[in-house]
Protein backbone atom coordinates (compact mmCIF):
# COMPACT_ATOMS: atom_id res chain seq x y z
CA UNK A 1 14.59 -16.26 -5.01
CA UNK A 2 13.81 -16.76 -8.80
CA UNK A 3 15.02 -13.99 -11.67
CA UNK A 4 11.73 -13.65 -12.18
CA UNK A 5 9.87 -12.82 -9.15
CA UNK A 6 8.97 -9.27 -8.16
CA UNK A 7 8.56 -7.37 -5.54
CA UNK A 8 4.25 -7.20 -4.72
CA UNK A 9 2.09 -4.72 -2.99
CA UNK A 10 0.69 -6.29 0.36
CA UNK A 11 -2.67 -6.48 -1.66
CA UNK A 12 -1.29 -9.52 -3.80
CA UNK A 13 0.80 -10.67 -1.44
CA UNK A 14 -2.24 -11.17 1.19
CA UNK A 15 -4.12 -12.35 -1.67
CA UNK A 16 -1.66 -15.13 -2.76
CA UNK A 17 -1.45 -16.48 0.88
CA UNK A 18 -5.20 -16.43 0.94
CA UNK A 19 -4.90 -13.66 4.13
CA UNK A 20 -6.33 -10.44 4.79
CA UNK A 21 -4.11 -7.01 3.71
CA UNK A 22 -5.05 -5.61 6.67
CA UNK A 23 -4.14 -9.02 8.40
CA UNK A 24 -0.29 -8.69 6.91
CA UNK A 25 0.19 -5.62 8.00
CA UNK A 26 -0.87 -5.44 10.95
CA UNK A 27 1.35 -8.79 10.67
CA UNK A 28 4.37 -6.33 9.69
CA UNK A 29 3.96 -3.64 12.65
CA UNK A 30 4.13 -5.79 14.86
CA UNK A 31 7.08 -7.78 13.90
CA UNK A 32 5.97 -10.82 12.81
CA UNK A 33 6.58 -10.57 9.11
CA UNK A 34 9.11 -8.27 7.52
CA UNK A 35 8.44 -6.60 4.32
CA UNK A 36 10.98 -7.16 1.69
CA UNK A 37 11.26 -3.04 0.97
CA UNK A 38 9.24 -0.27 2.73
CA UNK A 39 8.80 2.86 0.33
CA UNK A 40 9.90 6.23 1.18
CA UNK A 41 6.72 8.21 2.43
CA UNK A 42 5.48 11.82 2.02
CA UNK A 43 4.57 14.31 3.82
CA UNK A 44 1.95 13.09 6.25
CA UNK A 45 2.07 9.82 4.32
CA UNK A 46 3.59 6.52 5.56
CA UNK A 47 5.75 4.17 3.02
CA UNK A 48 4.18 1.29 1.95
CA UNK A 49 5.58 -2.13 2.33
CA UNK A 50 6.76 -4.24 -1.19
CA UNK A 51 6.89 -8.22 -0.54
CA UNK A 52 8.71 -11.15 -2.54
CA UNK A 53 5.91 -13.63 -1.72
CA UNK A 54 8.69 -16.62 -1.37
CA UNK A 55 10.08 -14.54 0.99
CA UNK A 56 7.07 -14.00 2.73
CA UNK A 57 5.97 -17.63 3.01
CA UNK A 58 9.11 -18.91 4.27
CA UNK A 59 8.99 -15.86 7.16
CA UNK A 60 5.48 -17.38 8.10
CA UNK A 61 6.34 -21.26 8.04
CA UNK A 62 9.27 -20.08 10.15
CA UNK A 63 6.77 -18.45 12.56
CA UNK A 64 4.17 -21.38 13.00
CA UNK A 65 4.35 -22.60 16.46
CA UNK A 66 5.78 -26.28 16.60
């Protein structure tokens, strides 16, 4: 991981890979992807996931079927 990267919404993550948001985490609940933080939620209110999109793109080149 570079100095410089940051930690993204799923949003820009989904939109760097050129995937839906609602595609990535659905990706996340189910196990295939794991966010790099998940926020602390509210009341009635879920966290939200925060991705490293390196991170991310190695998790999904790992998951491709050979």
């Amino acid at each position: 991981m570079g100095s410089a990267e940051r930690l993204v919404s799923t949003g820009e993550a989904a939109r760097a890979l050129g995937v839906s948001a609602s595609s990535l985490a659905r990706w996340a609940k189910e196990g295939r992807v794991t966010p790099a933080l998940v926020t602390p939620g509210g009341d009635k209110r879920p966290g939200q996931y925060r991705w490293l999109v390196s991170d991310l793109r190695e998790q999904l080149l790992r998951a491709r079927p050979e």
